[in-house]
C-alpha atoms as a PDB file:
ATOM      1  CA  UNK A   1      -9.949   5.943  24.800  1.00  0.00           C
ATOM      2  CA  UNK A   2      -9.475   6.567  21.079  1.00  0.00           C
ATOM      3  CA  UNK A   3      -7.212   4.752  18.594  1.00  0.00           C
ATOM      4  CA  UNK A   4      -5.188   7.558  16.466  1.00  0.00           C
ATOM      5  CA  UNK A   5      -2.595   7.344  13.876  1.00  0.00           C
ATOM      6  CA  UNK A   6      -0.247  10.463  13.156  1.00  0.00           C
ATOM      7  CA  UNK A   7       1.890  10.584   9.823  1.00  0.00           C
ATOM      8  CA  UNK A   8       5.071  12.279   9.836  1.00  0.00           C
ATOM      9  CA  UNK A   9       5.492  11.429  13.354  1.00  0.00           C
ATOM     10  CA  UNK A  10       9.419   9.707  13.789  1.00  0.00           C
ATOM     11  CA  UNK A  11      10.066  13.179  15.267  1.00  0.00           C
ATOM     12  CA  UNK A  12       8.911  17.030  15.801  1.00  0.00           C
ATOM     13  CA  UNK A  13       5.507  17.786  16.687  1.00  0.00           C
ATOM     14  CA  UNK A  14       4.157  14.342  15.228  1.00  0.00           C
ATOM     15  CA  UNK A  15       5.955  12.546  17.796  1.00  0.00           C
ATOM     16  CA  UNK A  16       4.903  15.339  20.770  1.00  0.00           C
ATOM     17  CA  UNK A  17       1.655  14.962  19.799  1.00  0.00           C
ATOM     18  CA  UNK A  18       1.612  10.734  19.592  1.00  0.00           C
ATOM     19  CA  UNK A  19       3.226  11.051  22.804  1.00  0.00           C
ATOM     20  CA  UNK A  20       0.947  13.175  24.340  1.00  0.00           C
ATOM     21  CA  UNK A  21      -2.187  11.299  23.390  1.00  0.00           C
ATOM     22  CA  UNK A  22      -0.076   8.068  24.551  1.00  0.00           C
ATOM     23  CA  UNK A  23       0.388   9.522  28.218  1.00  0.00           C
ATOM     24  CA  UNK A  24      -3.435  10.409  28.066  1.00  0.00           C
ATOM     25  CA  UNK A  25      -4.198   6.599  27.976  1.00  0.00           C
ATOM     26  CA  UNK A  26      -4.840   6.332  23.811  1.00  0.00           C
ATOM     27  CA  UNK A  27      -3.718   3.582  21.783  1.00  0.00           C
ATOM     28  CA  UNK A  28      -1.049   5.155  18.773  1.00  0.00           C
ATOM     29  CA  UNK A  29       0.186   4.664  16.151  1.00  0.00           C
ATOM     30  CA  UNK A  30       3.542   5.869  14.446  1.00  0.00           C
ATOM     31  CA  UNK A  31       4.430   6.486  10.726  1.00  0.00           C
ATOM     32  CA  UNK A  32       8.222   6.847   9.434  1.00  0.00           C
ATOM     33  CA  UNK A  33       9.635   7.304   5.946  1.00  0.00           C
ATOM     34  CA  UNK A  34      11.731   4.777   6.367  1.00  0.00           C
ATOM     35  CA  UNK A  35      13.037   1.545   8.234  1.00  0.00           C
ATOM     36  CA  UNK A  36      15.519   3.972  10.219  1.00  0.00           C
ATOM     37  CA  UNK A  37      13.211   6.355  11.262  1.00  0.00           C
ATOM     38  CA  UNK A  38      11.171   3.705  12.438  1.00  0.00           C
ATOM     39  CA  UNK A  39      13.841   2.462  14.694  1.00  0.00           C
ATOM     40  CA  UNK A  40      14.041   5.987  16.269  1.00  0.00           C
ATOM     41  CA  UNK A  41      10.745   6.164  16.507  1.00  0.00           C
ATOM     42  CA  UNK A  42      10.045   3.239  18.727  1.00  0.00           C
ATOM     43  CA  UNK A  43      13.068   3.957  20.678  1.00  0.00           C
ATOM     44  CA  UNK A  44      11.196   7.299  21.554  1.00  0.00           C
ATOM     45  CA  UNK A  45       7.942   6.009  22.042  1.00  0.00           C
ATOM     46  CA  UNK A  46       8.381   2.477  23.116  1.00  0.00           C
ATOM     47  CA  UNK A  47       4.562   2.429  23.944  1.00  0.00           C
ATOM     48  CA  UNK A  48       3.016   3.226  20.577  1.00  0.00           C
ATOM     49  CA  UNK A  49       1.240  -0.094  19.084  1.00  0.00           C
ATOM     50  CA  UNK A  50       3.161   0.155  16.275  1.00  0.00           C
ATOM     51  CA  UNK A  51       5.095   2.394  13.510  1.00  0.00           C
ATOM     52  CA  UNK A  52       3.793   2.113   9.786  1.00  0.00           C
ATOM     53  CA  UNK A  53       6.642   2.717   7.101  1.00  0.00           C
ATOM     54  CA  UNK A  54       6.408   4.642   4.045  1.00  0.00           C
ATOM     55  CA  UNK A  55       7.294   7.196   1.897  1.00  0.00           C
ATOM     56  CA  UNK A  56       4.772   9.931   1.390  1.00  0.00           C
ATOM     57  CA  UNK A  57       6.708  11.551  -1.675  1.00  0.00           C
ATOM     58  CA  UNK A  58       5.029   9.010  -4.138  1.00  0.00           C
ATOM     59  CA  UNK A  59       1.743   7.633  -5.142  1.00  0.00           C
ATOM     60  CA  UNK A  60       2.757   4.535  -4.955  1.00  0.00           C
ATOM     61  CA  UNK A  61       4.537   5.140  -1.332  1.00  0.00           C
ATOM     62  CA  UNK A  62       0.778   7.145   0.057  1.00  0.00           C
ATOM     63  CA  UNK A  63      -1.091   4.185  -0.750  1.00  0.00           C
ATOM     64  CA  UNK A  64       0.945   1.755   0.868  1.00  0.00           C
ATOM     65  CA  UNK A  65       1.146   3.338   3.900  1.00  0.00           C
ATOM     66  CA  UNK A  66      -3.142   3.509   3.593  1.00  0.00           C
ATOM     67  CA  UNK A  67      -2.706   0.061   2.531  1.00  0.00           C
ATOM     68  CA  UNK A  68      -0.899  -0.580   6.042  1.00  0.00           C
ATOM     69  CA  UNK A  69      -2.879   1.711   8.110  1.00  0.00           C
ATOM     70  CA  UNK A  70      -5.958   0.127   6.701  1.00  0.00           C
ATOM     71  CA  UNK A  71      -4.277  -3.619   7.931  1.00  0.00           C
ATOM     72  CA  UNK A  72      -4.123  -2.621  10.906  1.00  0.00           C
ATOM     73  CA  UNK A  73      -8.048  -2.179  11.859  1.00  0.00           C
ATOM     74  CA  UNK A  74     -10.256   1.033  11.929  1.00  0.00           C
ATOM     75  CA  UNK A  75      -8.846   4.035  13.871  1.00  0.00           C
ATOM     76  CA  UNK A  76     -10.728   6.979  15.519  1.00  0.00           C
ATOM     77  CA  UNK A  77      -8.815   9.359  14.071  1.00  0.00           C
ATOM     78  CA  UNK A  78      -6.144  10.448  11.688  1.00  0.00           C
ATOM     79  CA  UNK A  79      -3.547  13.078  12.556  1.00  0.00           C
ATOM     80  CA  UNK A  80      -2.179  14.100   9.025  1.00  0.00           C
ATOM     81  CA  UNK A  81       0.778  15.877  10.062  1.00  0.00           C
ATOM     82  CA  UNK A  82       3.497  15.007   8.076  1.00  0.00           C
ATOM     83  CA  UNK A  83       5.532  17.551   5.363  1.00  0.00           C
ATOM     84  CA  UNK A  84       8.546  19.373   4.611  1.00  0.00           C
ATOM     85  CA  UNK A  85       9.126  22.736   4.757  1.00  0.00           C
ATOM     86  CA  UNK A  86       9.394  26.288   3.810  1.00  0.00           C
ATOM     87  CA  UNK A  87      13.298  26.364   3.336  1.00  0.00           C
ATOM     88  CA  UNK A  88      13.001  23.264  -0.049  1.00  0.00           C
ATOM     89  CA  UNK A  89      15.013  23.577  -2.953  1.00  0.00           C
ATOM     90  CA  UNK A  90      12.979  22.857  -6.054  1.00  0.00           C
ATOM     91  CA  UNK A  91      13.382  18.873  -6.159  1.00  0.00           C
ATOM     92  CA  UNK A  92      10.835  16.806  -8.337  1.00  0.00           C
ATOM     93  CA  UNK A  93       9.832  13.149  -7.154  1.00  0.00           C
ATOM     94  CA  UNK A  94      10.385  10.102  -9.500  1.00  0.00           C
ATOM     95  CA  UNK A  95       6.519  10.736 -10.584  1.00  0.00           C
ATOM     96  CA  UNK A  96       7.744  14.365 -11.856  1.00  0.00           C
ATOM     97  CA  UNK A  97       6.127  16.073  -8.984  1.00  0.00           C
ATOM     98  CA  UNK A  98       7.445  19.069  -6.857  1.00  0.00           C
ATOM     99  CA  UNK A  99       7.818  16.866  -3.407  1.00  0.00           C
ATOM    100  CA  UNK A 100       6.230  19.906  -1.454  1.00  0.00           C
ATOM    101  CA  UNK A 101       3.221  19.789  -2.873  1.00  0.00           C
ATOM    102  CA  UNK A 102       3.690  15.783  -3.605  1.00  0.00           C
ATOM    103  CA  UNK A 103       3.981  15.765   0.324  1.00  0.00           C
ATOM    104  CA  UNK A 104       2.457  18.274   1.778  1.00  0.00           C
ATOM    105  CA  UNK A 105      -1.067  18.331   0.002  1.00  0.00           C
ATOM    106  CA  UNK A 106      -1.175  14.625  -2.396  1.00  0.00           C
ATOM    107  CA  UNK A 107       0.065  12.344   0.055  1.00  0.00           C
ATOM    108  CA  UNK A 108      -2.472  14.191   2.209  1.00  0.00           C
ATOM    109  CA  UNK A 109      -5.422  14.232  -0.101  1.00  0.00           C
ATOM    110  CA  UNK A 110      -4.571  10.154  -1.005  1.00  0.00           C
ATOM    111  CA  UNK A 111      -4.615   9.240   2.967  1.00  0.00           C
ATOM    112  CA  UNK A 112      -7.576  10.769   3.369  1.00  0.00           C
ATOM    113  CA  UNK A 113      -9.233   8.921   0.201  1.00  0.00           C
ATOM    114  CA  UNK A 114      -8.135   5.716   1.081  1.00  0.00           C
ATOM    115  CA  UNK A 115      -7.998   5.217   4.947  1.00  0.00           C
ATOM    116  CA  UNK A 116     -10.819   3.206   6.174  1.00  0.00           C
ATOM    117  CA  UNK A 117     -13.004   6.809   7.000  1.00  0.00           C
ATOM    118  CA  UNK A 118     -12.218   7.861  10.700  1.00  0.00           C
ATOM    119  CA  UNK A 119     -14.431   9.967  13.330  1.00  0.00           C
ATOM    120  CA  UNK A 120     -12.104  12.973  13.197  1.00  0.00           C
ATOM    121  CA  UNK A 121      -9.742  14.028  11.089  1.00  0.00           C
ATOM    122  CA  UNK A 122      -6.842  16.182  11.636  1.00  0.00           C
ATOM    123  CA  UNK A 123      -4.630  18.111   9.376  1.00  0.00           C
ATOM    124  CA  UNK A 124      -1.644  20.231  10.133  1.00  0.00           C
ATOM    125  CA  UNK A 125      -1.623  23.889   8.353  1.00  0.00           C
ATOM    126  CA  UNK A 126       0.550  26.506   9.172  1.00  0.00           C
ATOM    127  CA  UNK A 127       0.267  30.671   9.703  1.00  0.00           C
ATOM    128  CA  UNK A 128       2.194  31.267   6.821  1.00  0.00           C
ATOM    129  CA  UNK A 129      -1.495  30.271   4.613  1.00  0.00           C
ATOM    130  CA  UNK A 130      -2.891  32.940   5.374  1.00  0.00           C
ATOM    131  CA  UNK A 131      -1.216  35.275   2.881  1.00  0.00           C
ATOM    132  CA  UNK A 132      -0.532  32.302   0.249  1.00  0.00           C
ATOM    133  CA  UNK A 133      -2.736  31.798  -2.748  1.00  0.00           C
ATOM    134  CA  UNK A 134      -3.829  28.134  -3.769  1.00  0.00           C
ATOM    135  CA  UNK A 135      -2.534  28.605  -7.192  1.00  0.00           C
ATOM    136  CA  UNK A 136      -4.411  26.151  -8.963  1.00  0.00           C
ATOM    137  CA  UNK A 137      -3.660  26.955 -12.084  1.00  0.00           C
ATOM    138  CA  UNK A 138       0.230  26.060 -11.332  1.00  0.00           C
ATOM    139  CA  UNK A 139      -0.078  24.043  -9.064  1.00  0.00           C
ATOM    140  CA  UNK A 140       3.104  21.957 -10.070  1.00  0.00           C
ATOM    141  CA  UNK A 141       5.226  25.537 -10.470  1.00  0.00           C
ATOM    142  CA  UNK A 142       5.707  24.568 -14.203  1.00  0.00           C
ATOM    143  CA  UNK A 143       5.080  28.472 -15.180  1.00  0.00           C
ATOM    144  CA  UNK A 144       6.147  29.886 -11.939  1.00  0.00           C
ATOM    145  CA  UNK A 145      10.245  31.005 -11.008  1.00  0.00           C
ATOM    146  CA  UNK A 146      10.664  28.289  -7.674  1.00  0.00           C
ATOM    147  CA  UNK A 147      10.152  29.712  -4.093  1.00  0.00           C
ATOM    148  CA  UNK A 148       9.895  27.590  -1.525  1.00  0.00           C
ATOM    149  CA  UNK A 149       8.450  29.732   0.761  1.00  0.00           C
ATOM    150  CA  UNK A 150       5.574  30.319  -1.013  1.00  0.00           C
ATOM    151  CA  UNK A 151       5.409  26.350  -2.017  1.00  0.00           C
ATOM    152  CA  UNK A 152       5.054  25.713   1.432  1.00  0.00           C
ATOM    153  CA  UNK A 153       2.529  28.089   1.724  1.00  0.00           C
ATOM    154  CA  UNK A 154       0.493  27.337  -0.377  1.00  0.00           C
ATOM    155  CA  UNK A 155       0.408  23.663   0.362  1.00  0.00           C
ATOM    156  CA  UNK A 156      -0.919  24.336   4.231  1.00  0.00           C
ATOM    157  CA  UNK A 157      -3.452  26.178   2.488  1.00  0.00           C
ATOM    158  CA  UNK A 158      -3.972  23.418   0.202  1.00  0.00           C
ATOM    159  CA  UNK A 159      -4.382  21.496   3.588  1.00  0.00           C
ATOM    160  CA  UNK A 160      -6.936  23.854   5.077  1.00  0.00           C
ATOM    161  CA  UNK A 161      -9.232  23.388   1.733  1.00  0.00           C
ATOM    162  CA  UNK A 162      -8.728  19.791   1.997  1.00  0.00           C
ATOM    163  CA  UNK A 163     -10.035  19.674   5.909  1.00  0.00           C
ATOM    164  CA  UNK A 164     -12.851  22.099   5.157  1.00  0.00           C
ATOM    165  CA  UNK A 165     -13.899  20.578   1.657  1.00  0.00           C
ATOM    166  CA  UNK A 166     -14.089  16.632   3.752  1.00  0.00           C
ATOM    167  CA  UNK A 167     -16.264  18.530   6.852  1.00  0.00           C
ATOM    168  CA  UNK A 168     -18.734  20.252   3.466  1.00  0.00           C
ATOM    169  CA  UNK A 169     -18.750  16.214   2.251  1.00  0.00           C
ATOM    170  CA  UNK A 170     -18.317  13.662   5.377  1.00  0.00           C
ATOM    171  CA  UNK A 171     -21.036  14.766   7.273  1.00  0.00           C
ATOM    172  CA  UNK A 172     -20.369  11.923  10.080  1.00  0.00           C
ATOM    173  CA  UNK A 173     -16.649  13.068  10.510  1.00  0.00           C
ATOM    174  CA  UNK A 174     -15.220  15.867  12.358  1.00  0.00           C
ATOM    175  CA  UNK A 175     -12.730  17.423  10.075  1.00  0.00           C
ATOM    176  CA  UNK A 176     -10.349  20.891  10.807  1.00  0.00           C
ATOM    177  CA  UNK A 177      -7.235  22.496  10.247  1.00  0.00           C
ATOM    178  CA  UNK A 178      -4.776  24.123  12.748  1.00  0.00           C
ATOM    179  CA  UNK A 179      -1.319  26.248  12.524  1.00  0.00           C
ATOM    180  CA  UNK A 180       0.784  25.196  15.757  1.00  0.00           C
ATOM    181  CA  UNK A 181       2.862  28.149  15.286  1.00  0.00           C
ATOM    182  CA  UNK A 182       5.720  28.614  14.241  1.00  0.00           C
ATOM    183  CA  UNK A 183       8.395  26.800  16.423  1.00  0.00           C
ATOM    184  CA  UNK A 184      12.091  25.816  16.917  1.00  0.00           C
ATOM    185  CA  UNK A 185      11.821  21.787  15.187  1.00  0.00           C
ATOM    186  CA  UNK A 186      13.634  21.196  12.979  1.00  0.00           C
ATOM    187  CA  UNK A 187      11.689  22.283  10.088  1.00  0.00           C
ATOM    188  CA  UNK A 188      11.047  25.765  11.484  1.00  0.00           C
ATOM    189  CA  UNK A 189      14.496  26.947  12.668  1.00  0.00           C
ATOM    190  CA  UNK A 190      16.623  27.287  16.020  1.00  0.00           C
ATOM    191  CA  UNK A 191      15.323  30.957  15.536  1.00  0.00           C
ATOM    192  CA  UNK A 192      11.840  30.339  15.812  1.00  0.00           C
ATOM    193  CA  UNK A 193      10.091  32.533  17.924  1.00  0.00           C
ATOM    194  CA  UNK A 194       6.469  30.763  18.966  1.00  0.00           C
ATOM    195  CA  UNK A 195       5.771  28.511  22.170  1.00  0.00           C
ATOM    196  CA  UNK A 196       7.056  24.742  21.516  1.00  0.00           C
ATOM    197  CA  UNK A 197       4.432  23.892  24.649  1.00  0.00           C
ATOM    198  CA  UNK A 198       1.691  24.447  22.692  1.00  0.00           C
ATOM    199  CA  UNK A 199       2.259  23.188  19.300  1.00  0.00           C
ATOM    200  CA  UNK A 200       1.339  19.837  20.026  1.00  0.00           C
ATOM    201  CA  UNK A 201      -1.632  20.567  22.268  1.00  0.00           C
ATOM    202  CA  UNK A 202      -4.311  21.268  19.910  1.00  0.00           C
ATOM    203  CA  UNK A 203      -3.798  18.522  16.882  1.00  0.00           C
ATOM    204  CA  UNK A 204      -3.858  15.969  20.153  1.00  0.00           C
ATOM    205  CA  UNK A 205      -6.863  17.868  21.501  1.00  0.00           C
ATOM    206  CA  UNK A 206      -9.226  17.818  18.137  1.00  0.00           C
ATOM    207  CA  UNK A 207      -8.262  13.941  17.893  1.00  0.00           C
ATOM    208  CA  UNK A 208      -8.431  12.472  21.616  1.00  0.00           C
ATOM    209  CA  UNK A 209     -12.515  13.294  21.363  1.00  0.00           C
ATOM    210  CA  UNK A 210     -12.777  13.756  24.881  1.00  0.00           C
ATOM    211  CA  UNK A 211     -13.736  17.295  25.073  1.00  0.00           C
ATOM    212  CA  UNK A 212     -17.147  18.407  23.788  1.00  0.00           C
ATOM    213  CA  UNK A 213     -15.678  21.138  22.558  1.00  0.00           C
ATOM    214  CA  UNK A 214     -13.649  19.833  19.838  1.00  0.00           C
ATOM    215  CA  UNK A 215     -16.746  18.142  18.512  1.00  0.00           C
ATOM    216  CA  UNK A 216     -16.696  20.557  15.732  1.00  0.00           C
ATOM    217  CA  UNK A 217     -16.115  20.521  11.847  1.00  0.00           C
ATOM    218  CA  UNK A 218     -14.428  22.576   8.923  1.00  0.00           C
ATOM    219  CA  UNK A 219     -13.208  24.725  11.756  1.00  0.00           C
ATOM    220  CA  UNK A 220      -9.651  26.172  11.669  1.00  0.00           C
ATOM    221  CA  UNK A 221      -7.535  26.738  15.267  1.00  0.00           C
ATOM    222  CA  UNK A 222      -4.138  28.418  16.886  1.00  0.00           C
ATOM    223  CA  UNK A 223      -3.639  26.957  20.596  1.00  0.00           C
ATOM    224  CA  UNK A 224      -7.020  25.420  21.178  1.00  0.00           C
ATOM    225  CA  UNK A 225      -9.197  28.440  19.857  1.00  0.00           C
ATOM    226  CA  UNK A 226     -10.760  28.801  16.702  1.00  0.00           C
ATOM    227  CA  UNK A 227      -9.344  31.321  14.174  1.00  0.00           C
ATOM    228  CA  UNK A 228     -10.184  32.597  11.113  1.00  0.00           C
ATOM    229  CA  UNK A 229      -8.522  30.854   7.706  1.00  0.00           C
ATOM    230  CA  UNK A 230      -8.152  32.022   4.597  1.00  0.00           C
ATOM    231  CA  UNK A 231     -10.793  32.680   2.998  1.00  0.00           C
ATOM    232  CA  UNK A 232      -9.715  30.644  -0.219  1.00  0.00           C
ATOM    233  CA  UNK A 233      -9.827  27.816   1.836  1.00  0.00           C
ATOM    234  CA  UNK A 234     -13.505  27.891   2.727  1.00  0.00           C
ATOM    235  CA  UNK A 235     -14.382  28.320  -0.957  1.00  0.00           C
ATOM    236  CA  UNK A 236     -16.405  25.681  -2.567  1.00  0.00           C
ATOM    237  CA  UNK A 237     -15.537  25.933  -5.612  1.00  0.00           C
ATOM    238  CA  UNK A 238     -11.544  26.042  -5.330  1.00  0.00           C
ATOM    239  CA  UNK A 239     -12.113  22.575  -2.665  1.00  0.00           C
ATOM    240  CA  UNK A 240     -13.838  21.009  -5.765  1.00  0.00           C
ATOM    241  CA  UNK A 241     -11.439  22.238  -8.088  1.00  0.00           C
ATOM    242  CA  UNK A 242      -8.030  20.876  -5.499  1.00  0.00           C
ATOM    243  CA  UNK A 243      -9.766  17.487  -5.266  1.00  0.00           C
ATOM    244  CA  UNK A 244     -10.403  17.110  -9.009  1.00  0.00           C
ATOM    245  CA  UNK A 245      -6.555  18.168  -9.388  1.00  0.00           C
ATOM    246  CA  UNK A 246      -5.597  15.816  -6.994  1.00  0.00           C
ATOM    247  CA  UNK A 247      -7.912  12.752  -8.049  1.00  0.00           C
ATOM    248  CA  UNK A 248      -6.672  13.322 -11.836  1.00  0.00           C
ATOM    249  CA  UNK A 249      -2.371  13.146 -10.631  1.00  0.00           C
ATOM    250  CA  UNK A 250      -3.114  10.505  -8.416  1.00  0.00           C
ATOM    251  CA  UNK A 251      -5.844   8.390  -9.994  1.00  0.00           C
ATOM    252  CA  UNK A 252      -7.529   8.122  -6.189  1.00  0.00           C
ATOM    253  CA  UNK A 253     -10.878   9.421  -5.741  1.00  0.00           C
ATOM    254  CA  UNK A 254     -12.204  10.739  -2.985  1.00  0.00           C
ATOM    255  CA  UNK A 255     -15.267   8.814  -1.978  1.00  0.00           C
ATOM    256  CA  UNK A 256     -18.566  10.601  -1.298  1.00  0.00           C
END
């Protein structure tokens, strides 16, 4: 049995998925924003070792919750699921940052850099990445008009480089991406159209380890199978270029 921690997972698919790998006999851990998340948290998942609190919106918050994660012992694997989404109004954190891409791709990139380095790692994208562009030349919309659509976007392709760029450097680690679809939580809409049964299925797949089959890296999958990304995020040269971004705003660098 594996020992897995999923951010972002008080609720939605973070929590299906912790609970799913729970059920299957792994040892989980939970991560909230806050002290009242938390509390939900372990009301819905009473079995989960434990729930690590902190705000991914800041520097400062991403490395304490690395800090904590890191307290806690080594883990097997590291779901990095949590984000906000595609409906934001422009809203910049008290480091000056747009908190989509402060969530969705730093806090990302700063867990990755500073948790103790796992077997497999496992970050959330989303179908909408395939038509976004990364955008690194704005990537903190400071010469763009504010869309959050396309902020989102661009951040879960942001994650997709990140995934791919750690499987091209972390030879020893299995690293991929994955779009669950889009589905009716709360961040994708009453209206959403896609299969809520299988959103959680393949994030809890790739980190369990048990199947042969996910022992793969820099892959990218929709319900279990492998699909094609964008291709941005596959190029070499725009995962060295989002790293270097990210190591400069947050002052965390990636190790080799």
């Amino acid at each position: 049995m594996s020992r897995i921690v999923v951010t972002g997972s008080s609720t939605g698919l973070g929590l299906m998925a912790a609970g799913l790998l729970a059920e299957q006999g792994h040892q989980v851990v939970l991560h909230a924003r806050n002290t009242a998340r938390a509390e939900d948290a372990r009301r819905a998942l009473p079995q989960a070792e434990t729930v690590v609190i902190g705000d991914l919106e800041t520097v400062a918050g991403a490395k304490e919750v690395a800090a904590s994660v890191n307290a806690l012992g080594r883990f097997d694997a590291v779901i990095h699921n949590a984000a906000v989404g595609y409906r934001e109004a422009h809203h910049l954190t008290t480091e000056g940052l747009p908190h989509v891409f402060a969530i969705n791709t730093l806090s990302a990139y700063i867990l990755t850099a500073l948790i103790d380095r796992p077997r497999r790692l496992v970050y959330l994208s989303s179908g909408m990445h395939h038509h976004a562009d990364a955008n690194l030349n704005d990537i903190l919309w400071k010469k763009r008009r504010w869309n959050g659509s396309e902020a989102y976007a661009e951040s879960k392709l942001h994650d997709a480089m990140l995934a791919f760029a750690v499987a091209r450097r972390w030879k020893d680690v299995f690293s991929n991406a994955l779009e669950p679809g889009w589905v009716p939580t709360k961040m994708g809409g009453a209206g959403a159209p896609d299969d809520m049964a299988q959103a959680h299925l393949t994030q809890a797949w790739l980190a369990a380890g048990e199947d042969p089959r996910a022992d793969v890296t820099g892959e990218y999958f929709y319900h279990l199978k492998r699909r094609t990304a964008n291709p941005q995020a596959h190029d070499p040269a725009l995962q060295d270029r989002l790293i270097a971004i990210c190591e400069e705003i947050s002052g965390v660098t990636l190790p080799k």
